[in-house]
Protein backbone atom coordinates (compact mmCIF):
# COMPACT_ATOMS: atom_id res chain seq x y z
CA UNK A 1 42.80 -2.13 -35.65
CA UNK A 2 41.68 0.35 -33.08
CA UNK A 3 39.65 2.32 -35.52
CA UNK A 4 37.80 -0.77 -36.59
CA UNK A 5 37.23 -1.81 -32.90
CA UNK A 6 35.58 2.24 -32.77
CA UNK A 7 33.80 2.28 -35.68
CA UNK A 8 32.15 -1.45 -35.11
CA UNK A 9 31.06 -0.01 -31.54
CA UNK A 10 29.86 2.95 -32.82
CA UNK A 11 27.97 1.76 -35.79
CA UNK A 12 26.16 -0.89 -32.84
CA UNK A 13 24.99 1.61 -30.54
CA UNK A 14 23.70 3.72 -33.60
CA UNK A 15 21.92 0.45 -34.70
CA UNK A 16 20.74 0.26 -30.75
CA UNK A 17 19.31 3.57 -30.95
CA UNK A 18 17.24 3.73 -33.98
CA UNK A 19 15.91 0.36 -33.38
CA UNK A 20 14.72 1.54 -29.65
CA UNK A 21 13.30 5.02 -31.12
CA UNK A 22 10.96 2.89 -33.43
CA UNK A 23 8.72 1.18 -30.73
CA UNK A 24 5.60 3.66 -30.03
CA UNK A 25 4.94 6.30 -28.08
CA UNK A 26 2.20 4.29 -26.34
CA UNK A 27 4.41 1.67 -25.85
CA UNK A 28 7.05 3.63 -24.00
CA UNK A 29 3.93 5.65 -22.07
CA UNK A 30 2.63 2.42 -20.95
CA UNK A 31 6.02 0.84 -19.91
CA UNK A 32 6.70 4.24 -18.09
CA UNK A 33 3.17 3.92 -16.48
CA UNK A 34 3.50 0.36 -15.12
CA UNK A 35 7.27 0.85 -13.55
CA UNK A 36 5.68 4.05 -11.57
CA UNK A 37 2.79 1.92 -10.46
CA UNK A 38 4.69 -1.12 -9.18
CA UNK A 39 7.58 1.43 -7.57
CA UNK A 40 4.08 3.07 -5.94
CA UNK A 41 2.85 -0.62 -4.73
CA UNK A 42 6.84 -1.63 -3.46
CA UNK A 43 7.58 1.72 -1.31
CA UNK A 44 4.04 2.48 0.04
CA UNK A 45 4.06 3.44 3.28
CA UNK A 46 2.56 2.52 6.53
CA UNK A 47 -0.68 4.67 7.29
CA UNK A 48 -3.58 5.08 9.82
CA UNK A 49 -6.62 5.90 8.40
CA UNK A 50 -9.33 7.57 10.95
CA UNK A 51 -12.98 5.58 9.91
CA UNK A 52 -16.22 7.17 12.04
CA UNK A 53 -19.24 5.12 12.28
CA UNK A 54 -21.08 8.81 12.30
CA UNK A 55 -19.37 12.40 12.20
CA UNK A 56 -22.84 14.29 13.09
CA UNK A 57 -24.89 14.09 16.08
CA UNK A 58 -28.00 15.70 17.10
CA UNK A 59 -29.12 15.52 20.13
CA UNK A 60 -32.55 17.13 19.58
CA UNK A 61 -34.50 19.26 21.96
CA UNK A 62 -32.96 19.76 25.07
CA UNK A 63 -33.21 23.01 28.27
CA UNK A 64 -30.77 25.36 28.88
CA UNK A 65 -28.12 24.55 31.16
CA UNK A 66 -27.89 21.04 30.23
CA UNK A 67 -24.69 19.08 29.45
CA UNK A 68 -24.47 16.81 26.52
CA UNK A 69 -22.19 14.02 25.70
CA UNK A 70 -21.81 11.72 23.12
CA UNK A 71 -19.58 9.07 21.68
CA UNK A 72 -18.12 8.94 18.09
CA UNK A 73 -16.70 5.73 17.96
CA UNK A 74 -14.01 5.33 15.34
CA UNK A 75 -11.38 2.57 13.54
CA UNK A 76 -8.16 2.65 12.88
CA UNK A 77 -8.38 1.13 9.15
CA UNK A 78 -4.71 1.82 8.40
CA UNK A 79 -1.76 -0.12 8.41
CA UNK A 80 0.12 1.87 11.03
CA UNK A 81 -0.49 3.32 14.56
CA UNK A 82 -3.15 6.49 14.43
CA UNK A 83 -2.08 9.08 17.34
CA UNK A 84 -4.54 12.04 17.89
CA UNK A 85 -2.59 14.84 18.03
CA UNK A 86 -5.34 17.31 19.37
CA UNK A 87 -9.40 17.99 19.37
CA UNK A 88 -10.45 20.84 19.77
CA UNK A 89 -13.84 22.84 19.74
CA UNK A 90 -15.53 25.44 17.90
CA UNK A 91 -15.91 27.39 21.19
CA UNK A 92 -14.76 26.88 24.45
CA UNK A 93 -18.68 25.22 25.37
CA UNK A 94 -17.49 22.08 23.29
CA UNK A 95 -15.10 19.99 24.42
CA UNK A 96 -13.53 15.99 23.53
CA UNK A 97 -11.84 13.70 25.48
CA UNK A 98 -9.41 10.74 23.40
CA UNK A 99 -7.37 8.42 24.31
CA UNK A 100 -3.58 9.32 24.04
CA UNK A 101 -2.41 6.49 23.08
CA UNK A 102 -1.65 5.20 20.02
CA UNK A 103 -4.34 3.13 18.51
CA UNK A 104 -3.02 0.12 16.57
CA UNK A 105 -4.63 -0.84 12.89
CA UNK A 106 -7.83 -2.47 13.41
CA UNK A 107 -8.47 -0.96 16.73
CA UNK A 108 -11.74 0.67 17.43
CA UNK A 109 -11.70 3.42 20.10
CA UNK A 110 -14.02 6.72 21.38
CA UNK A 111 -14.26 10.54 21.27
CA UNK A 112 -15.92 12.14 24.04
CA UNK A 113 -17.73 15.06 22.49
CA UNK A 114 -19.24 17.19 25.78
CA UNK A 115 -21.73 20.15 24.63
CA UNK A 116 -22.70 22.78 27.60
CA UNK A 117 -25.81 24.27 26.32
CA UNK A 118 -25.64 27.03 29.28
CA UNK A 119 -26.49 30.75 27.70
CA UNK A 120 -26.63 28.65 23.89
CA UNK A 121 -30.25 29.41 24.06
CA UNK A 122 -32.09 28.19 19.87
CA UNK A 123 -30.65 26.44 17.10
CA UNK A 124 -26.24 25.23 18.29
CA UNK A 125 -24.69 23.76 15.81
CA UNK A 126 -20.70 23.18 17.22
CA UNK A 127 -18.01 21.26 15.22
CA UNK A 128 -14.65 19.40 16.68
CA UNK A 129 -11.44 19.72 14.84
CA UNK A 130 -9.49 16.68 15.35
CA UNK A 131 -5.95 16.44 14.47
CA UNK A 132 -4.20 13.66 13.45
CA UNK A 133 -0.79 11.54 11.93
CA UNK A 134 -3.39 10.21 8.85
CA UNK A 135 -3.05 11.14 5.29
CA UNK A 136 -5.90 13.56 5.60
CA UNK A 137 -4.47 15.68 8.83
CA UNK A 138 -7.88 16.75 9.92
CA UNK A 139 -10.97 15.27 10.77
CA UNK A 140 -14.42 16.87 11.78
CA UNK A 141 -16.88 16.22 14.47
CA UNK A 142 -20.62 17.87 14.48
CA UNK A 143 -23.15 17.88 17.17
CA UNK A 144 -26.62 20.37 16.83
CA UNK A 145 -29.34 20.92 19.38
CA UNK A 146 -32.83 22.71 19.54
CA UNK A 147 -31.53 24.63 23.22
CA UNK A 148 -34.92 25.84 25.05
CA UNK A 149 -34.39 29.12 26.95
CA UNK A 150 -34.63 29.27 30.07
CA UNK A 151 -37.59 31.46 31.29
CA UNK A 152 -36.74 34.84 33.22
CA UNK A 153 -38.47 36.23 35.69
CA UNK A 154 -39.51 39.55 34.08
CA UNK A 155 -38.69 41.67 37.64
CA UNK A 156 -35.10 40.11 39.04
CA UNK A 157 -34.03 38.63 35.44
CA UNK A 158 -33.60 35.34 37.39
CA UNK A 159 -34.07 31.97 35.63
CA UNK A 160 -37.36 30.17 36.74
CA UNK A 161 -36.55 26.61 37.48
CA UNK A 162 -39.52 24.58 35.50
């Protein structure tokens, strides 16, 4: 009776395996597909995403020795809380100010990007690396200005005020 029982179980699973092998390929790639997508859309997680109304700023003609600012205004589009981790500037002349706190999804909030144009005499184009908790890591920050030299006096090397 026993052999019966293991033959009848044996001969079912046989019948359970070449009836599964003959579905297609496709079929199973598809199937495979659609369970990875909806374990994707079931165990996504929570993310800030860093959105910049504008990432370059020029700030045009300007004299030596002056000191530029501007604001890059920027959304947290995310689902979680974005935290800057650090900014930091292409050379010690550039430098950003953030908020340290944690800026909630939705929130809009400000970079202070300060640019002093002292001995950067022609053509500056500077960059700010900002570090982040989003997907990406990094973000970047440009700012360029035409920097008129100051004019020396050709006997003491001192800068003429204009």
């Amino acid at each position: 009776m026993k052999i019966k029982i293991t033959t009848l179980i044996t001969l079912s699973l046989l019948c359970i395996t070449i009836t599964s092998c003959s579905t297609s390929s496709k079929n199973n790639v598809d199937n495979t597909i659609a369970m990875k997508a909806e374990v994707n859309t079931t165990t996504s997680k929570a993310v800030p995403m860093m959105s910049f109304t504008e990432t370059e700023f020029d700030f045009g003609t300007v004299n030596e020795g002056d000191i530029l600012t501007h604001n890059f205004t920027f959304t947290n589009t995310g689902n979680a809380p974005l935290v800057i981790v650090n900014a930091k500037g292409s050379c010690g002349c550039t430098v950003s100010n953030w908020s340290k706190e944690p800026i909630a999804p939705g929130a809009t909030s400000e970079m202070l990007v300060s640019f002093n144009t002292n001995g950067k005499p022609n053509l500056q184009n500077k960059q700010v690396t900002i570090t982040t908790n989003t997907d990406k890591g990094k973000h970047i920050l440009k700012v360029k200005a035409m920097v008129t030299p100051k004019i020396k006096n050709s006997v003491s090397g001192i800068p003429l005020s204009k």
